[in-house]
N, C-alpha and C. Protein backbone atom coordinates (compact mmCIF):
# COMPACT_ATOMS: atom_id res chain seq x y z
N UNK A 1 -11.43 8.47 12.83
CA UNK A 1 -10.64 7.60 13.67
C UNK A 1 -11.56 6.97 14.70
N UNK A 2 -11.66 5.39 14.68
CA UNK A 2 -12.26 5.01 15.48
C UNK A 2 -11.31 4.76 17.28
N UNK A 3 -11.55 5.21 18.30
CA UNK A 3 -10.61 5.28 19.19
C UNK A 3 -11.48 4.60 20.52
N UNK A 4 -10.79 3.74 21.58
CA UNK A 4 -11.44 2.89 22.05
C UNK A 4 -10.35 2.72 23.15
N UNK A 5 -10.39 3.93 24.69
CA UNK A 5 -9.79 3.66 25.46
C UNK A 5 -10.13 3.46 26.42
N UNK A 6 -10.28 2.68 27.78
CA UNK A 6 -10.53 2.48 28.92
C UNK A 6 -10.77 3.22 30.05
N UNK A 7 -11.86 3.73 30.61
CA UNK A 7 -11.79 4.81 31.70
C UNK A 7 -10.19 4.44 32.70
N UNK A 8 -10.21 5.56 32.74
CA UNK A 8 -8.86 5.55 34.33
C UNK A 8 -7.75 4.76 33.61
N UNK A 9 -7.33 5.04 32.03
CA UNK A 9 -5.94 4.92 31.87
C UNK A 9 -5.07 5.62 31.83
N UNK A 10 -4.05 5.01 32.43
CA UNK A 10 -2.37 6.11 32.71
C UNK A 10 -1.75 5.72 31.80
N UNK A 11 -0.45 6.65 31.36
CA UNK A 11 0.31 6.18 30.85
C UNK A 11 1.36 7.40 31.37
N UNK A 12 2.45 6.36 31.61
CA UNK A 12 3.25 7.37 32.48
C UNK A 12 4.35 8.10 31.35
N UNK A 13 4.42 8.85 30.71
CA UNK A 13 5.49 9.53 29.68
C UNK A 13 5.60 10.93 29.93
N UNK A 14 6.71 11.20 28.67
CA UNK A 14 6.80 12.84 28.84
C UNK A 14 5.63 13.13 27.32
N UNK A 15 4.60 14.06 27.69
CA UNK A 15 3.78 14.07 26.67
C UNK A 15 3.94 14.42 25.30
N UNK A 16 5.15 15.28 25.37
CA UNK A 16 5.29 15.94 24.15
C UNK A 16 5.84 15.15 23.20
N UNK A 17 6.62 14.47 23.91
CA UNK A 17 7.60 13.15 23.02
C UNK A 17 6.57 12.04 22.42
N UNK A 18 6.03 11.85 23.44
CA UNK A 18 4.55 10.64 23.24
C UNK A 18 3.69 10.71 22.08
N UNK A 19 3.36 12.33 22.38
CA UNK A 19 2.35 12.45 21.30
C UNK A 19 2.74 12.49 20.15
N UNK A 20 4.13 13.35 19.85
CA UNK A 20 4.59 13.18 18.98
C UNK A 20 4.83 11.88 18.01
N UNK A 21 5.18 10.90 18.86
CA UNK A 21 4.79 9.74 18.39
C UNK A 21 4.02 8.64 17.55
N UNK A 22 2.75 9.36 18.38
CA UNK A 22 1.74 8.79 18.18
C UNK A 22 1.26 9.95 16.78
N UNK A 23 1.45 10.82 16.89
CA UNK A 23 1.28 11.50 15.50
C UNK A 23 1.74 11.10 14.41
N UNK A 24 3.55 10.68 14.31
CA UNK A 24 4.09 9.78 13.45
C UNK A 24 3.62 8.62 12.88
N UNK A 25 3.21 7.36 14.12
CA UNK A 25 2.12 6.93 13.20
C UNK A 25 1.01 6.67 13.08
N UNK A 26 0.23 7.81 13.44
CA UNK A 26 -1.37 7.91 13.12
C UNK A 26 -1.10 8.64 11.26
N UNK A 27 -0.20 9.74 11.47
CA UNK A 27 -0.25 10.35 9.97
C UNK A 27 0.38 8.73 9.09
N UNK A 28 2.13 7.98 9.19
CA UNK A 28 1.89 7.12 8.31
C UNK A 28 0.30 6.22 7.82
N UNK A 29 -0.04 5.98 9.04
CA UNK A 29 -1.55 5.03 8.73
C UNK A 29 -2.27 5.84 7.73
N UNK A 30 -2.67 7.27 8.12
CA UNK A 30 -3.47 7.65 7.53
C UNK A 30 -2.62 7.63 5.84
N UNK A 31 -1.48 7.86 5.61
CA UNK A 31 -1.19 8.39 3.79
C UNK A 31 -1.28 7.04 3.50
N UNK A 32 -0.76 5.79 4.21
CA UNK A 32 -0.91 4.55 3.71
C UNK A 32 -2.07 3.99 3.07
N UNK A 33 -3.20 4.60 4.00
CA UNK A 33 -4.60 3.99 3.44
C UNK A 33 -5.10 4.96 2.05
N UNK A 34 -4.39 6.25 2.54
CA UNK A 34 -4.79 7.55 1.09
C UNK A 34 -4.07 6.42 -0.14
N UNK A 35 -2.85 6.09 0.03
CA UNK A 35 -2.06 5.72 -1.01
C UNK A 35 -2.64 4.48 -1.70
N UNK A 36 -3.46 3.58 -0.62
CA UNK A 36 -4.50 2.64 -1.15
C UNK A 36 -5.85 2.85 -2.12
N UNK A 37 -5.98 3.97 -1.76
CA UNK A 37 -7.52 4.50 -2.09
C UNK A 37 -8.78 3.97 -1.04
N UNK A 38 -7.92 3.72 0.66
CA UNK A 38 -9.23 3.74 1.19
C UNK A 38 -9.37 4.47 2.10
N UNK A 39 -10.84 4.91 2.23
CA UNK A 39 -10.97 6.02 3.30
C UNK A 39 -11.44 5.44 4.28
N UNK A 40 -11.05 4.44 4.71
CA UNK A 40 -11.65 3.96 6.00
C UNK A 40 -11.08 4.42 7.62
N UNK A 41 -11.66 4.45 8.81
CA UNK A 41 -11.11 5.32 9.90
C UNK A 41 -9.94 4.57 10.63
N UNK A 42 -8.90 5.22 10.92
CA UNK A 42 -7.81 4.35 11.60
C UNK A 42 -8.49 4.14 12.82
N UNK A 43 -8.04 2.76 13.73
CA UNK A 43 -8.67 2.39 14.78
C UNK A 43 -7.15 2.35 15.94
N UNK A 44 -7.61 2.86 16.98
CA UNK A 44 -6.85 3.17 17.76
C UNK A 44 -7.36 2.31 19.02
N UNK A 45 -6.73 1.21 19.57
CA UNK A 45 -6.99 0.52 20.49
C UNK A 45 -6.18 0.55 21.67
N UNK A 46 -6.62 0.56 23.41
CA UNK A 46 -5.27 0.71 24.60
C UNK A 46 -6.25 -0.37 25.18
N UNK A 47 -5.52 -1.08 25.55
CA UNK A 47 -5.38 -2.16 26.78
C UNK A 47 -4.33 -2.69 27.86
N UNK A 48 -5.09 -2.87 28.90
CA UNK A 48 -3.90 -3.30 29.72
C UNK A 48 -3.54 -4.54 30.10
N UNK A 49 -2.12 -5.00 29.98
CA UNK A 49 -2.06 -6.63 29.68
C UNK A 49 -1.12 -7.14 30.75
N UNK A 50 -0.86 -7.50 31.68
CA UNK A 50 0.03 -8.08 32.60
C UNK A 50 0.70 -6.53 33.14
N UNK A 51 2.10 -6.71 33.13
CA UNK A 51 3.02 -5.22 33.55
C UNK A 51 2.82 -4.68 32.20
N UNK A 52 1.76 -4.10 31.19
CA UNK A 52 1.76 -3.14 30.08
C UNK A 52 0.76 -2.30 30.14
N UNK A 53 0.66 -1.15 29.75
CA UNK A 53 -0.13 -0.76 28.92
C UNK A 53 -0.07 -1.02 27.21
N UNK A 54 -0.87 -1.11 26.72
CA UNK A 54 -0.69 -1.66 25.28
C UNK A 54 -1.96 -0.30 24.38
N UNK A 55 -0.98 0.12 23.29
CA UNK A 55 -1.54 0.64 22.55
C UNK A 55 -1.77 0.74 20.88
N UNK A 56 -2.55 -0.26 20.54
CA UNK A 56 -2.36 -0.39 18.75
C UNK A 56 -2.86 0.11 17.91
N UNK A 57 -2.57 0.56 17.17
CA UNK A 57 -2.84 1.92 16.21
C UNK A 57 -2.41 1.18 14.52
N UNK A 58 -4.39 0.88 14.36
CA UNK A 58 -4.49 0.35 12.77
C UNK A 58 -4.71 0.77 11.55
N UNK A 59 -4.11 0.69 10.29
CA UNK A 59 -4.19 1.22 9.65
C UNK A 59 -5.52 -0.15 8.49
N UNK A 60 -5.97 0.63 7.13
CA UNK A 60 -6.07 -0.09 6.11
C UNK A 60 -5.64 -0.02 4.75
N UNK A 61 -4.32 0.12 4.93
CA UNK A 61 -3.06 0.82 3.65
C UNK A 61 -2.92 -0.83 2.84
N UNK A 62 -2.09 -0.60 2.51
CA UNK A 62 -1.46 -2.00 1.25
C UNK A 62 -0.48 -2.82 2.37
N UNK A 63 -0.48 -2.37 3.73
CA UNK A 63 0.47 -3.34 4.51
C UNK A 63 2.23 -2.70 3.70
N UNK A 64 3.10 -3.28 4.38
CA UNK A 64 4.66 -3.20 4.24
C UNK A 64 4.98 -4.42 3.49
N UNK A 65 6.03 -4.50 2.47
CA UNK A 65 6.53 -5.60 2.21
C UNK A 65 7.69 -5.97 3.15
N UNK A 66 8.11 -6.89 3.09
CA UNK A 66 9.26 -7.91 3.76
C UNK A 66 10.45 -7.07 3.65
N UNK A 67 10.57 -6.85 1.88
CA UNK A 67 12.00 -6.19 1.97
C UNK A 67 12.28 -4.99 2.42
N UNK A 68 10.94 -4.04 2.80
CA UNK A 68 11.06 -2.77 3.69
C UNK A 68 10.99 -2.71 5.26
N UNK A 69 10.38 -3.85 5.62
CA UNK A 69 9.89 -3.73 6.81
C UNK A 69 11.38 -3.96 7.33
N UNK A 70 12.47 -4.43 7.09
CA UNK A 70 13.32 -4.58 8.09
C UNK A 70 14.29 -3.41 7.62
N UNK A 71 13.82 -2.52 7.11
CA UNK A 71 14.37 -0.90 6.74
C UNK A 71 13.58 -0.09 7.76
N UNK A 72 12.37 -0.16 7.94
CA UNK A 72 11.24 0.75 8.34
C UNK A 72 11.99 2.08 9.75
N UNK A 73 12.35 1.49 10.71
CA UNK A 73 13.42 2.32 11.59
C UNK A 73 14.50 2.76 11.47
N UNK A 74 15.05 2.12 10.29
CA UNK A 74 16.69 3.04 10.32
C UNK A 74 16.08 4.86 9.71
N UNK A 75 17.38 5.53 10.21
CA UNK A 75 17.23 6.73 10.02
C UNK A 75 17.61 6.95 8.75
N UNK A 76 16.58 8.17 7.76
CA UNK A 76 16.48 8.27 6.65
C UNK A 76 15.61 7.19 5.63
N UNK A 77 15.26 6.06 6.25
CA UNK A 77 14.38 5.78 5.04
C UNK A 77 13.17 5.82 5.49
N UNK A 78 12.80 5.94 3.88
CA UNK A 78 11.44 6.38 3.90
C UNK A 78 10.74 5.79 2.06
N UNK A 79 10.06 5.17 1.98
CA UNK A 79 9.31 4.45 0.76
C UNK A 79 8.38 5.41 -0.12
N UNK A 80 8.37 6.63 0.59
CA UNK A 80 7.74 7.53 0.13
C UNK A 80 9.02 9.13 -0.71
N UNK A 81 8.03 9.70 -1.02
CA UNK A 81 8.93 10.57 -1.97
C UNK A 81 9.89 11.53 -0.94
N UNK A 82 10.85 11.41 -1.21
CA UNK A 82 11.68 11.71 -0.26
C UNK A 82 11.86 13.78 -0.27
N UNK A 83 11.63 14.15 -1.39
CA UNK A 83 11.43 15.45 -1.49
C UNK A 83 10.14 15.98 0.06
N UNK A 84 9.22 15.47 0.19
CA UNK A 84 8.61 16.04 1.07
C UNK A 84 8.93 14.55 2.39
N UNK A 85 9.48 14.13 2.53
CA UNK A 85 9.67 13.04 3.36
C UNK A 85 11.12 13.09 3.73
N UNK A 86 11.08 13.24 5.10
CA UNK A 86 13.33 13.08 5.18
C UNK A 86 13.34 11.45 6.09
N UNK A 87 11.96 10.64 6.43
CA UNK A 87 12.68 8.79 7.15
C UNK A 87 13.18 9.34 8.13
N UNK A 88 12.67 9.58 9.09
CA UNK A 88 12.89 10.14 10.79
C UNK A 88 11.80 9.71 11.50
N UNK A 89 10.69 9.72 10.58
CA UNK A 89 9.02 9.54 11.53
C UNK A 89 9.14 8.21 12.62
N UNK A 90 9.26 7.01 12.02
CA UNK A 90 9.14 5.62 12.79
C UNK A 90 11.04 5.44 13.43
N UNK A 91 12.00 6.03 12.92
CA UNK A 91 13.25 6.01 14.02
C UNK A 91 12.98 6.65 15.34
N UNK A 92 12.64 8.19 15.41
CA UNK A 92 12.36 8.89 16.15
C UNK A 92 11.25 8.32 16.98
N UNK A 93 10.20 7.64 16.46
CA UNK A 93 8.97 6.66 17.12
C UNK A 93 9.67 5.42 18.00
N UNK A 94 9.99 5.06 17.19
CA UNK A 94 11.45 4.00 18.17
C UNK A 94 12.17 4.06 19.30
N UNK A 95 13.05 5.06 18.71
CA UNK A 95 13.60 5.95 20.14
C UNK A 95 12.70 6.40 21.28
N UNK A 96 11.43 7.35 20.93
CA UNK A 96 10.87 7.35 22.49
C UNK A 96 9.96 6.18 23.13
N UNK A 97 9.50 5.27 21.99
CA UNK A 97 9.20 4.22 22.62
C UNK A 97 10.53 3.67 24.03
N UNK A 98 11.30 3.55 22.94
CA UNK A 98 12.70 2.96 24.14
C UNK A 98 13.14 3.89 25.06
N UNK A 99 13.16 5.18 25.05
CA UNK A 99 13.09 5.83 26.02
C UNK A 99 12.06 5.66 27.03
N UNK A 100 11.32 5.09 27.05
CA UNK A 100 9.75 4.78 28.06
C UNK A 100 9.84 3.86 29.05
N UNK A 101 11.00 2.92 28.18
CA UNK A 101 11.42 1.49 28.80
C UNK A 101 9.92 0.77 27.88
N UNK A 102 9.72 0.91 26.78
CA UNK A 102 8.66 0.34 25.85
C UNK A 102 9.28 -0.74 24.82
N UNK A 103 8.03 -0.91 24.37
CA UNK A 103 8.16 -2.20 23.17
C UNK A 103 7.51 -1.67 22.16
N UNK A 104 8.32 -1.76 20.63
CA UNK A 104 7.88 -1.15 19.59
C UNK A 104 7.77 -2.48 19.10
N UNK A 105 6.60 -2.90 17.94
CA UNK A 105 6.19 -3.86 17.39
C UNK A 105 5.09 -3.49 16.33
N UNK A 106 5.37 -4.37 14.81
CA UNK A 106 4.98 -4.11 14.40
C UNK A 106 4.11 -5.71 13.55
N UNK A 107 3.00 -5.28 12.96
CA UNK A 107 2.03 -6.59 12.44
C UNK A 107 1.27 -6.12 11.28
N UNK A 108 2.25 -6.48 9.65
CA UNK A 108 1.61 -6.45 8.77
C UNK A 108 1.34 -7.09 8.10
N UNK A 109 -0.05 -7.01 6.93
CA UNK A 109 -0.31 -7.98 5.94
C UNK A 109 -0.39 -7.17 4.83
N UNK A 110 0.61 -7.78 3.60
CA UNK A 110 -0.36 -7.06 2.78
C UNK A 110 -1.15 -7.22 1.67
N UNK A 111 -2.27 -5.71 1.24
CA UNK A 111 -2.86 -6.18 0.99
C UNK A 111 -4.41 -5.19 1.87
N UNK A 112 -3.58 -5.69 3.34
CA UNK A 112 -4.53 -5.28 4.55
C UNK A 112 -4.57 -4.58 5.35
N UNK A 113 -3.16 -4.17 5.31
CA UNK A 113 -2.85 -3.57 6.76
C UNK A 113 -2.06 -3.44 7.75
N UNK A 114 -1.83 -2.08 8.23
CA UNK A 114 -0.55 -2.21 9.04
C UNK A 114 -1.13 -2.21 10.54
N UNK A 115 -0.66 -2.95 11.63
CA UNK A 115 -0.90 -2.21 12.96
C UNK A 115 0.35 -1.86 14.01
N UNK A 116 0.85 -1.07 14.65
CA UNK A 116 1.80 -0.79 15.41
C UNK A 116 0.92 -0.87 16.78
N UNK A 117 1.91 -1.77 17.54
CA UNK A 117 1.73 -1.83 18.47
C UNK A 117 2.89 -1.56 19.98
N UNK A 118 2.12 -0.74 20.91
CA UNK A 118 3.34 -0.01 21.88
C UNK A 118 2.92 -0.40 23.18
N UNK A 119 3.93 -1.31 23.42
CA UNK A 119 3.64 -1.76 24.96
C UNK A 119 4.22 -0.88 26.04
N UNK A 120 4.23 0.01 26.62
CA UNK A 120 5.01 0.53 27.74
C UNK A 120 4.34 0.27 29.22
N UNK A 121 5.47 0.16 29.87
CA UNK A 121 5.14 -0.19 31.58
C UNK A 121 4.19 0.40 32.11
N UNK A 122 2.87 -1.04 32.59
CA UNK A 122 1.86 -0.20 33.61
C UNK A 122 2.28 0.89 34.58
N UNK A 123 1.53 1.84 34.06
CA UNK A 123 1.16 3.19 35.16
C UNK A 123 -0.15 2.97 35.71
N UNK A 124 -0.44 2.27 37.15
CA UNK A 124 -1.94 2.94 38.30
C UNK A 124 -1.56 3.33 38.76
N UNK A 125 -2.93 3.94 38.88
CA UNK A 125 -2.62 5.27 39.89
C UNK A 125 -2.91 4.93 41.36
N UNK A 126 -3.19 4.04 41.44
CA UNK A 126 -3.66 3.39 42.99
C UNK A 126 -1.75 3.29 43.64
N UNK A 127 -1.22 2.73 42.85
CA UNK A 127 -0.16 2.28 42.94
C UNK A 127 0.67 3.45 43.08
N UNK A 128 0.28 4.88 42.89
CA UNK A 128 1.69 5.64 42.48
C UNK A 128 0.81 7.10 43.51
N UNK A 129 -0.05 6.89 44.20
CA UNK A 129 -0.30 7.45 45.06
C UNK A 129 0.18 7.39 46.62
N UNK A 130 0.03 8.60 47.60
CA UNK A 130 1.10 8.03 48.60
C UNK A 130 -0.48 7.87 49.71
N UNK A 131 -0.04 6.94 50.52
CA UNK A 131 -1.46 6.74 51.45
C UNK A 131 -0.96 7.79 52.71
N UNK A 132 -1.79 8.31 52.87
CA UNK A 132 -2.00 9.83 54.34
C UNK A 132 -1.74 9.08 55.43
């Protein structure tokens, strides 16, 4: 995993939910690119953009088609074999995004590639400190 974050970034969440998250889809990226046959490293990018933190998390899988991608969040689906898969990973990703007061977004090609991208409200710490 190539990962590429900024000294002195916040992100204001509850961690367990977050990470969880971000586990959901770091693992889709990763079976997507297995399911491709490439082993290349997911790239994990945070920047901060106006009132965001921004965090995009790339894959190099076969990308989503059209007719799934507007399935991809409902609860229960899942494009994969549903015996070891129950389609909760990216709903549940959804939900705590929006619990954050965040933006879930997604940018695929395929072919190339998926990237998810998660905007949630700047956290500084300059800002959220109290002055003596």
């Amino acid at each position: 995993m190539e990962l590429s974050i900024p000294p002195n970034t916040n992100i204001l969440c509850d961690r367990n939910h977050f990470s969880e998250a971000l586990y959901n889809i770091l693992l889709n990226g990763w079976e997507a690119q297995q399911s491709a046959g490439r082993d290349t490293p997911l790239v994990v990018n945070c920047h901060q953009e106006r009132l965001w933190t921004v965090v995009e998390i790339t894959d190099c899988g076969n990308g989503i088609p059209k007719a799934q991608l507007r399935h991809i969040y409902e609860p229960f689906f899942s494009s994969k074999n549903t015996n070891l898969n129950w389609g909760m990973g990216l709903y549940y990703v959804r939900q705590i995004i929006r619990s954050h007061l965040g933006v879930l977004r997604i940018e695929t090609r395929l072919g190339s590639g998926t990237t998810f991208i998660i905007q949630l409200p700047r956290c500084d710490e300059a800002k959220n400190t109290k002055a003596n």
